[in-house]
PDB file of N, CA and C in Angstrom:
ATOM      1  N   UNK A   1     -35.685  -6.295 -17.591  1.00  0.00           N
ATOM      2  CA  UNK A   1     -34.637  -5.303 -17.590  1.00  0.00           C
ATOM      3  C   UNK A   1     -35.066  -4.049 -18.355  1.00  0.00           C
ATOM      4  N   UNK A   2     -36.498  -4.155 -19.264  1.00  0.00           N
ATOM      5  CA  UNK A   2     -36.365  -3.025 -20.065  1.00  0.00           C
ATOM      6  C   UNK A   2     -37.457  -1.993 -19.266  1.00  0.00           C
ATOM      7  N   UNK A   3     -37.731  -2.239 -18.116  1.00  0.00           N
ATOM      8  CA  UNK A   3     -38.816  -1.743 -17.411  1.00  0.00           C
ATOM      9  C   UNK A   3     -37.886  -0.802 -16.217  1.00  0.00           C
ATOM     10  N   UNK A   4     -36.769  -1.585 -16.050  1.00  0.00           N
ATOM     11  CA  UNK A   4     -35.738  -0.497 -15.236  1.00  0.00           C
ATOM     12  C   UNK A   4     -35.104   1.117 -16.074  1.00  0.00           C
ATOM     13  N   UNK A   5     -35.218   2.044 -15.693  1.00  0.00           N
ATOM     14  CA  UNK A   5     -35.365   3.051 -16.302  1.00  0.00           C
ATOM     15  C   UNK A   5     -33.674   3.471 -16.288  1.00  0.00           C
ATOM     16  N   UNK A   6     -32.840   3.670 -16.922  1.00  0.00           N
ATOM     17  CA  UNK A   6     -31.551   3.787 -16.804  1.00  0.00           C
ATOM     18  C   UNK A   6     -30.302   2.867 -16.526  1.00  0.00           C
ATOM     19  N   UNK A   7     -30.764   1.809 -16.701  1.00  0.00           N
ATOM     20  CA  UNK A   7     -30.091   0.381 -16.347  1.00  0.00           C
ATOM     21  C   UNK A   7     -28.888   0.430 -17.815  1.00  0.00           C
ATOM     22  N   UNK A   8     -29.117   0.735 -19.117  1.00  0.00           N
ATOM     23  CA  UNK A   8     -28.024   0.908 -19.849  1.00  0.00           C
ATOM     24  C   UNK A   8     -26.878   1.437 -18.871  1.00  0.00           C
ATOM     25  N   UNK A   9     -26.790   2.129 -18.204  1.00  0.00           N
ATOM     26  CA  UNK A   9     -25.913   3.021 -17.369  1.00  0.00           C
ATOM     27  C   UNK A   9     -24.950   2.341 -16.508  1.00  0.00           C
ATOM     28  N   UNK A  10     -25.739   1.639 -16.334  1.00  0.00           N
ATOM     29  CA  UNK A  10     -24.334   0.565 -14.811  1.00  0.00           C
ATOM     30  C   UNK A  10     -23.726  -0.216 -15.631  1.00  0.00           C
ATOM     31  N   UNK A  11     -23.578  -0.832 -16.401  1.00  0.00           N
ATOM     32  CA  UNK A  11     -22.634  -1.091 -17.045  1.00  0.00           C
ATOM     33  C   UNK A  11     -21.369  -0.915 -17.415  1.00  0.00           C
ATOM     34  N   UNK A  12     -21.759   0.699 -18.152  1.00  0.00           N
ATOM     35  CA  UNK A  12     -20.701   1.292 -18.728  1.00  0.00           C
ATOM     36  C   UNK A  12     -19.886   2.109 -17.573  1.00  0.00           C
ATOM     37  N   UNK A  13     -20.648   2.461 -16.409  1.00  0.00           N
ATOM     38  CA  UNK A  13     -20.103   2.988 -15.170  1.00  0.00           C
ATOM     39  C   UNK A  13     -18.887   1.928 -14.599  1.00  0.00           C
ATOM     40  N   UNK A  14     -19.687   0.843 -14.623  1.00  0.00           N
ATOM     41  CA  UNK A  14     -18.961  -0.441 -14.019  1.00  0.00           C
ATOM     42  C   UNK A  14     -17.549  -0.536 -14.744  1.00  0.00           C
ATOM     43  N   UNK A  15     -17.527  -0.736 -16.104  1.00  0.00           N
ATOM     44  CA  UNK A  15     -16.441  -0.911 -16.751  1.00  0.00           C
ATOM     45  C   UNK A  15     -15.680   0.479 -16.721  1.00  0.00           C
ATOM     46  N   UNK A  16     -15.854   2.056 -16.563  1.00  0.00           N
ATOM     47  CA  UNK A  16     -15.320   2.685 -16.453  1.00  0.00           C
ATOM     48  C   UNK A  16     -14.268   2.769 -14.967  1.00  0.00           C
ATOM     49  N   UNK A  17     -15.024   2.342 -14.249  1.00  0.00           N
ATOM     50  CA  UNK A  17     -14.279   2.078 -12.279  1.00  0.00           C
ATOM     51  C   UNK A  17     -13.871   1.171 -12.542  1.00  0.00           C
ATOM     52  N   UNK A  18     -13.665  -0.045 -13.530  1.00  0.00           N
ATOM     53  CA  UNK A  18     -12.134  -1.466 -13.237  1.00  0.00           C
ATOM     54  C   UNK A  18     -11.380  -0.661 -14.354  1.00  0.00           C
ATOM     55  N   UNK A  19     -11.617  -0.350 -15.518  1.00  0.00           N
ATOM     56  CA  UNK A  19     -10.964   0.358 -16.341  1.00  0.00           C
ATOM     57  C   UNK A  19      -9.807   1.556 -15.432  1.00  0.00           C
ATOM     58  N   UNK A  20     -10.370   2.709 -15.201  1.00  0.00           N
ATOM     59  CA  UNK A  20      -9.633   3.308 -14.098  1.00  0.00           C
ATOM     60  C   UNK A  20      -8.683   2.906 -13.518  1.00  0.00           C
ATOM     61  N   UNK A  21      -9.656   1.958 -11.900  1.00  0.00           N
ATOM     62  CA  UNK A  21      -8.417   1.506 -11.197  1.00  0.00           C
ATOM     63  C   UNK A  21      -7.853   0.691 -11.639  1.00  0.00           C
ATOM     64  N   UNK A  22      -7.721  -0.190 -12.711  1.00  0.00           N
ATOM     65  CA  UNK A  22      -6.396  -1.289 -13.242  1.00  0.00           C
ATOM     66  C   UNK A  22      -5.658  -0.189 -13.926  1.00  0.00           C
ATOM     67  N   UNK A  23      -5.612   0.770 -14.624  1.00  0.00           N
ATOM     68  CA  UNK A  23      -4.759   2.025 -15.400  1.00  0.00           C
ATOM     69  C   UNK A  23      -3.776   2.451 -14.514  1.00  0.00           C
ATOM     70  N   UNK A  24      -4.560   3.091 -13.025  1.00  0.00           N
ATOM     71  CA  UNK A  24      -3.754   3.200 -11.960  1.00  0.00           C
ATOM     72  C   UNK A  24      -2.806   2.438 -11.414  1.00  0.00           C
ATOM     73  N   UNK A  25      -3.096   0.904 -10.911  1.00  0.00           N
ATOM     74  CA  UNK A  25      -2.199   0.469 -10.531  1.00  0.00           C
ATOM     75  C   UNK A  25      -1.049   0.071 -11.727  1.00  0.00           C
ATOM     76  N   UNK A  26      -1.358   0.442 -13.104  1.00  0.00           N
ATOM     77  CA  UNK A  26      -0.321  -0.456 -13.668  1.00  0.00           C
ATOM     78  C   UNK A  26       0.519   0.746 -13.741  1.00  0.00           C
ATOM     79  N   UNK A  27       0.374   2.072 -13.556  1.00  0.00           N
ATOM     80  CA  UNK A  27       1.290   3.409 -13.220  1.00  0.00           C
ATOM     81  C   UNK A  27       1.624   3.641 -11.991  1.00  0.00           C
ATOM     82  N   UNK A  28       0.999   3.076 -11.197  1.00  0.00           N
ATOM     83  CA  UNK A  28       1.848   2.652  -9.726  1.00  0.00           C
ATOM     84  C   UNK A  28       2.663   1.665  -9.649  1.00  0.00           C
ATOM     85  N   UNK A  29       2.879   0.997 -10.591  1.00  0.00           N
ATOM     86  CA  UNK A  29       3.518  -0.338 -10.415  1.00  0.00           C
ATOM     87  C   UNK A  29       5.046   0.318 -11.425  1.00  0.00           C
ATOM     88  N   UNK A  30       4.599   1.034 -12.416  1.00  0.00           N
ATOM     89  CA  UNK A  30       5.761   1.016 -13.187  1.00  0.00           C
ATOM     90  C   UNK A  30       6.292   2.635 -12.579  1.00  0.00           C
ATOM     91  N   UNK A  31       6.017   3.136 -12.010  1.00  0.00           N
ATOM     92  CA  UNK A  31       6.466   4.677 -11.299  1.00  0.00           C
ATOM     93  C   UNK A  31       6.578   3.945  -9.965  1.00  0.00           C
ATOM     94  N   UNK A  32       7.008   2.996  -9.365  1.00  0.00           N
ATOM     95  CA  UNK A  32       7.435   2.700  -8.104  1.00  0.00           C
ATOM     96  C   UNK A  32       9.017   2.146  -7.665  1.00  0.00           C
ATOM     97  N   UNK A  33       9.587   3.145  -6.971  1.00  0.00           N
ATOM     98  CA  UNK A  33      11.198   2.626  -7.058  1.00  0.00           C
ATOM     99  C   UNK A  33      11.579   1.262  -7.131  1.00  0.00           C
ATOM    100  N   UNK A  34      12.544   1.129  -7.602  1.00  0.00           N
ATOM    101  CA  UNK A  34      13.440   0.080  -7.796  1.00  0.00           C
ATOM    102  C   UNK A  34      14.318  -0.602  -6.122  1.00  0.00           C
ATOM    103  N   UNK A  35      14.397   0.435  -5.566  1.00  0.00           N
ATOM    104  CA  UNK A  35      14.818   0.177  -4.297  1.00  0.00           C
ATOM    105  C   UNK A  35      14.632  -0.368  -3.792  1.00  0.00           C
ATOM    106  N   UNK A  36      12.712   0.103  -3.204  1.00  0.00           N
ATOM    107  CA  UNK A  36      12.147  -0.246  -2.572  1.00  0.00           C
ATOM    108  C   UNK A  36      11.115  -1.587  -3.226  1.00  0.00           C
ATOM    109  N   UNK A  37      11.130  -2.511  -4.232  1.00  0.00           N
ATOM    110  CA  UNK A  37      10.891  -2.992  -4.597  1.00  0.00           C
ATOM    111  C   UNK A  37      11.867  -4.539  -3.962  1.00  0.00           C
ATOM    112  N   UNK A  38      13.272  -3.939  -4.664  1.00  0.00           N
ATOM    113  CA  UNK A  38      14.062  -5.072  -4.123  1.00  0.00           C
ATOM    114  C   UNK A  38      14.025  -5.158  -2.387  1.00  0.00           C
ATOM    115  N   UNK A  39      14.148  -4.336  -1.831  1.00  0.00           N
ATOM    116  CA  UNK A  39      13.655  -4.155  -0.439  1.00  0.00           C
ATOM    117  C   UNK A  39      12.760  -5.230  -0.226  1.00  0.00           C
ATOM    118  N   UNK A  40      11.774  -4.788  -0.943  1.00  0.00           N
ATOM    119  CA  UNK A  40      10.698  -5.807  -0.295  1.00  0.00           C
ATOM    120  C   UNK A  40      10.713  -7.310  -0.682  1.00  0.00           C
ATOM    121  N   UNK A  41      11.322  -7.357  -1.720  1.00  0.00           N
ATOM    122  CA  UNK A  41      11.428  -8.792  -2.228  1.00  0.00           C
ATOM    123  C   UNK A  41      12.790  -9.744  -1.604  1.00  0.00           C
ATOM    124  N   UNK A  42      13.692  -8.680  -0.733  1.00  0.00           N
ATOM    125  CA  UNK A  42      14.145  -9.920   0.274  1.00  0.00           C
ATOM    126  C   UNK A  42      13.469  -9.564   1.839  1.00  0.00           C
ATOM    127  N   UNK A  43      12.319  -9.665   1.864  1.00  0.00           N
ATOM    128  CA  UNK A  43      12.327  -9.635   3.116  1.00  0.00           C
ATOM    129  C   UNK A  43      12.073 -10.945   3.213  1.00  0.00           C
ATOM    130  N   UNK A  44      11.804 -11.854   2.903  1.00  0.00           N
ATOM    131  CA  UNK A  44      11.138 -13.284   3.234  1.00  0.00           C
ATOM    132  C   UNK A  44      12.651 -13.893   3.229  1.00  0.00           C
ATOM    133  N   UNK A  45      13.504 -13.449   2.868  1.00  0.00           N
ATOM    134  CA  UNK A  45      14.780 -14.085   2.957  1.00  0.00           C
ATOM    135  C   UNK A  45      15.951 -13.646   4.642  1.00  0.00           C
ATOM    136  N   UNK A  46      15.279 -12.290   4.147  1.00  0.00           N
ATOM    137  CA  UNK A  46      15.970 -11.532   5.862  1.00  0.00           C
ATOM    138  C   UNK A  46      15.111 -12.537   6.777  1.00  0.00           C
ATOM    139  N   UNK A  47      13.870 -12.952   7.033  1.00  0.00           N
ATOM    140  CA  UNK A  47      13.150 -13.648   8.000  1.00  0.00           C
ATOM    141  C   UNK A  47      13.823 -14.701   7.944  1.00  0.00           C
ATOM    142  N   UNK A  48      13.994 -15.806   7.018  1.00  0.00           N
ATOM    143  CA  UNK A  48      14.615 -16.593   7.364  1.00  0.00           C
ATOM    144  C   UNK A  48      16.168 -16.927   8.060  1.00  0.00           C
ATOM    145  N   UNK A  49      16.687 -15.632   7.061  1.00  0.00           N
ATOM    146  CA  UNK A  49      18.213 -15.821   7.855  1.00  0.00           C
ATOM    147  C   UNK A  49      18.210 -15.661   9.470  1.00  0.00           C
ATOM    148  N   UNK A  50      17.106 -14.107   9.658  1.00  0.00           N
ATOM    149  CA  UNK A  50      17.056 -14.035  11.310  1.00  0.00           C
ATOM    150  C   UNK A  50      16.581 -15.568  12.001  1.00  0.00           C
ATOM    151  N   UNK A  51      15.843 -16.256  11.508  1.00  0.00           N
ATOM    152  CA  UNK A  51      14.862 -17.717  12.073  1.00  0.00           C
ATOM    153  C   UNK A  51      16.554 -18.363  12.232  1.00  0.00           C
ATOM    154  N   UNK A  52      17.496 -18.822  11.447  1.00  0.00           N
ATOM    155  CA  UNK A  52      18.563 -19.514  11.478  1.00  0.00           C
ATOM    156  C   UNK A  52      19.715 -19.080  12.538  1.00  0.00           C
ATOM    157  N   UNK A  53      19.841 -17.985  12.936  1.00  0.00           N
ATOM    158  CA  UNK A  53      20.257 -17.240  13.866  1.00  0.00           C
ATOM    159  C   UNK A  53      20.223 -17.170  14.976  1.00  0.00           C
ATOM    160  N   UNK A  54      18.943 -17.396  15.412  1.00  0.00           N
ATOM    161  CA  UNK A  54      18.317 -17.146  16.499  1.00  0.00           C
ATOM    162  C   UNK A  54      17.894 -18.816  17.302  1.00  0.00           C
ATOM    163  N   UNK A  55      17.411 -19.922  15.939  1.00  0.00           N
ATOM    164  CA  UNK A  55      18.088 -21.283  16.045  1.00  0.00           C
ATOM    165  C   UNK A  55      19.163 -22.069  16.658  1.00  0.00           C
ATOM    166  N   UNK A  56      19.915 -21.518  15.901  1.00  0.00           N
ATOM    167  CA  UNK A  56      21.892 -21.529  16.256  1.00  0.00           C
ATOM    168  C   UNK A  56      21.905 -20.897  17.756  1.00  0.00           C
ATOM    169  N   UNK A  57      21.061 -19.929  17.725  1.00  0.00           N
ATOM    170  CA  UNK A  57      21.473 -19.414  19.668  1.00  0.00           C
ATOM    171  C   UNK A  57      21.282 -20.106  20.396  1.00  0.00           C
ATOM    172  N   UNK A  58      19.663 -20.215  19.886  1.00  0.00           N
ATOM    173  CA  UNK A  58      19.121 -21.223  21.296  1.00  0.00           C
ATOM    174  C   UNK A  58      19.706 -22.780  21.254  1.00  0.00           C
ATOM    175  N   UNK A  59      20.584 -23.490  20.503  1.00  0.00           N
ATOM    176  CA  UNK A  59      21.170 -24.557  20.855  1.00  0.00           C
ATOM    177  C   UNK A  59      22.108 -24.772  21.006  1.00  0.00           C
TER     178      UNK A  59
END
């Protein structure tokens, strides 16, 4: 490794790009509506109610 000429370098590059993008998403996560959050967290529930619905028709 000590024969590679600039190899100190990827390292600290490396940890600067997960550093970054984890900063980002945790300010995308906390700057992201409330709305659309709950939105998305019943959709697995809207699917099912439509599945029960559509059940009930066809019998």
């Amino acid at each position: 490794m000590d024969t590679i000429m600039g190899i100190e370098l990827f390292p600290m590059i490396a940890l600067l790009i997960f550093f970054v993008f984890f900063l980002g998403l945790i300010l995308w996560v906390f700057t992201y509506k409330k709305e659309a959050i709950n939105e998305l967290s019943m959709l697995p529930l809207q699917n099912d109610e439509e599945n029960e619905k559509q059940n009930h028709i066809k019998q």
